[in-house]
Protein backbone atom coordinates (compact mmCIF):
# COMPACT_ATOMS: atom_id res chain seq x y z
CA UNK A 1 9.43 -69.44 173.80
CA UNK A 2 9.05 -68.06 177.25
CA UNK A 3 4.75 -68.53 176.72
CA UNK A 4 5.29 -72.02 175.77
CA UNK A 5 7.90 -72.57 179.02
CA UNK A 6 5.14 -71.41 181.56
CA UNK A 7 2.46 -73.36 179.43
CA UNK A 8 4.55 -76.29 180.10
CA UNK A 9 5.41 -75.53 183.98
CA UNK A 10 1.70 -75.37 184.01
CA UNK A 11 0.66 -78.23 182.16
CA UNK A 12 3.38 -80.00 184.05
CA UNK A 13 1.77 -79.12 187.64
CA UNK A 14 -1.61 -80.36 186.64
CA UNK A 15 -0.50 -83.85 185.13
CA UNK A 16 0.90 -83.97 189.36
CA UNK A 17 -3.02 -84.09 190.18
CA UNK A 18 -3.60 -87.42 188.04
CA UNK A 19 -1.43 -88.89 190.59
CA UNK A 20 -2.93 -87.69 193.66
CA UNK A 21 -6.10 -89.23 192.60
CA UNK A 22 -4.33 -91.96 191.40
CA UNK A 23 -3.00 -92.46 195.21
CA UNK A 24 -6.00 -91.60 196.75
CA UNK A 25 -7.71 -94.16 194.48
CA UNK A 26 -10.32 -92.03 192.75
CA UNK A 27 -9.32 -93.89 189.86
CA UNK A 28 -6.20 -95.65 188.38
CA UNK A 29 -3.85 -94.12 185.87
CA UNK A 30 -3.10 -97.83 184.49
CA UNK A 31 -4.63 -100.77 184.99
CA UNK A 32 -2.71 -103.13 187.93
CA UNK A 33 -0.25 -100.05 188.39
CA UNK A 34 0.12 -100.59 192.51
CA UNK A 35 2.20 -97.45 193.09
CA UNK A 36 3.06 -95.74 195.22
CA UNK A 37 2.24 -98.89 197.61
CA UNK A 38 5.23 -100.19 197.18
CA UNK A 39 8.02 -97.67 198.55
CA UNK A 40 11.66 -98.79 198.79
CA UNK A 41 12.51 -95.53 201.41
CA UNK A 42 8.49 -95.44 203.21
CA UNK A 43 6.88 -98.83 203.53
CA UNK A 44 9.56 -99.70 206.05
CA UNK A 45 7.73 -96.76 208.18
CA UNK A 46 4.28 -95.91 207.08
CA UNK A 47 1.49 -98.08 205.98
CA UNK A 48 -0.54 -98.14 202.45
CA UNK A 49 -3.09 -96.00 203.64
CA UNK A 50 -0.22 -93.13 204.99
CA UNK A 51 1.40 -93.75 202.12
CA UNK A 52 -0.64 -93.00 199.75
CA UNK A 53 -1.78 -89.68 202.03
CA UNK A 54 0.98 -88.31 202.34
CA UNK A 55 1.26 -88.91 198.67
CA UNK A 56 -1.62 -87.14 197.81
CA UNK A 57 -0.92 -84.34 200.08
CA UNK A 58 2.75 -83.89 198.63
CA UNK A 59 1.51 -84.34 194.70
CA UNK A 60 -1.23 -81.66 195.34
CA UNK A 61 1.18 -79.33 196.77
CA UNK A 62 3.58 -79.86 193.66
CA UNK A 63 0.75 -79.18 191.62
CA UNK A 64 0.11 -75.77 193.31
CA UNK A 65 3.83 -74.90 193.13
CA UNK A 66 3.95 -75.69 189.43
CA UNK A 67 0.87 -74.12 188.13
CA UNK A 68 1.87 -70.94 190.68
CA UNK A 69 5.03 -70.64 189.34
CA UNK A 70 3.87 -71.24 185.62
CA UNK A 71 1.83 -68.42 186.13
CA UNK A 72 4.63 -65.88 187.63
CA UNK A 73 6.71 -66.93 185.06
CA UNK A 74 4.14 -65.83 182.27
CA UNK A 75 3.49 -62.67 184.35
CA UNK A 76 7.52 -62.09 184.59
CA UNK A 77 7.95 -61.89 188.56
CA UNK A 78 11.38 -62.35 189.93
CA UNK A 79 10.57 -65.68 192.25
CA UNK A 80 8.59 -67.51 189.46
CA UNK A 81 12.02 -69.49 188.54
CA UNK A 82 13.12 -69.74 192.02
CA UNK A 83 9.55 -71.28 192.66
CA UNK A 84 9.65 -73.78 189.86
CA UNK A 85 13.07 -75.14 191.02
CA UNK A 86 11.62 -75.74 194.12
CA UNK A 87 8.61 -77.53 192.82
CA UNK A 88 11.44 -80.18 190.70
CA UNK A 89 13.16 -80.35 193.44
CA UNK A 90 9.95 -81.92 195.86
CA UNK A 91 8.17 -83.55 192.57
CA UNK A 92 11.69 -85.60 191.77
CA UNK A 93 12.09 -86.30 195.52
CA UNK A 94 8.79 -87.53 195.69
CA UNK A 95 8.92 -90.16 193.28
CA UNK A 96 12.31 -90.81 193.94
CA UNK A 97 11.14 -91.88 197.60
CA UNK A 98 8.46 -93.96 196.01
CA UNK A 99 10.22 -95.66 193.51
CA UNK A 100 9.47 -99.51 194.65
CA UNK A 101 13.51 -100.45 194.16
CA UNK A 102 13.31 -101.75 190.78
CA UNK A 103 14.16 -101.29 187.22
CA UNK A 104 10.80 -102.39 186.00
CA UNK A 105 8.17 -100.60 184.53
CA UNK A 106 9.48 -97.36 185.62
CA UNK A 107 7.46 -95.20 183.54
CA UNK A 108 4.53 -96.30 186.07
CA UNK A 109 6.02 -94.71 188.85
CA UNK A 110 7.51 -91.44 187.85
CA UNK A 111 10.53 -91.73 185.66
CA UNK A 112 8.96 -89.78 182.81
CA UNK A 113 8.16 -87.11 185.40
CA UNK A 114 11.54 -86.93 186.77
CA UNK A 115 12.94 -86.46 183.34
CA UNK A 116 10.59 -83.71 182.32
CA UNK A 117 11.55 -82.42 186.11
CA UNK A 118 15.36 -82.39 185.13
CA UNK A 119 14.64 -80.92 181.56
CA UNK A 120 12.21 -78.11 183.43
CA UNK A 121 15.56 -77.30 185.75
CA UNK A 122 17.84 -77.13 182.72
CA UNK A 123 15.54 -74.78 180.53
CA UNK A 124 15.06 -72.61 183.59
CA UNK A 125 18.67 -72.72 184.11
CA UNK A 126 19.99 -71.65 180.59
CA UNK A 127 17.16 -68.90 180.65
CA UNK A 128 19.17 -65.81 180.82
């Protein structure tokens, strides 16, 4: 079970670098899917193109985290858990911020990754 956990943690991380291209533009996950453009917390502040940097930056970094701490976790070290709470914690923030405010087509802008975020926390969390 504990293979297939840091599989997933791994797995996990790289689906995060399918949306930094996605915001960067390299190509599009779905056709007309305008996220992260449309940020309830950041368009107030920043502009599309900052958006969608600072989104790539932040989803690369995720990716890292996750596919780091997939990888301690398979090799057993102490802060692989630790790391991987850390990593929900910035990946569910992330798309939390850039959520565009409504309850429409939600699995285009992260829902399905939050919920595999809060069922990553709760494994990790019942692990003994």
């Amino acid at each position: 079970m504990k293979v297939f956990i840091g599989i997933f943690i791994i797995l996990h991380g790289l689906v995060h670098l399918f949306y930094f291209a996605h915001s960067k533009r390299i190509f599009e996950l779905r056709p007309g899917m305008e996220w992260p453009d449309n940020s309830w917390a950041l368009s107030k502040f920043m502009g599309i193109k900052t958006i969608r940097d600072f989104t790539s930056l932040i989803c690369s970094l995720v990716a890292v985290a996750f596919v780091i701490s997939g990888i301690a976790y398979l090799a057993k070290a102490a802060w692989a858990i630790n790391l991987a709470i850390i990593s929900v914690f910035f990946s569910s923030l992330l798309f939390i911020l850039l959520w565009d405010g409504r309850f429409k087509k939600l699995d285009n802008q992260g829902a399905i990754a939050i919920l595999i975020n809060i069922s990553i926390w709760f494994v990790l969390n019942s692990m003994p």
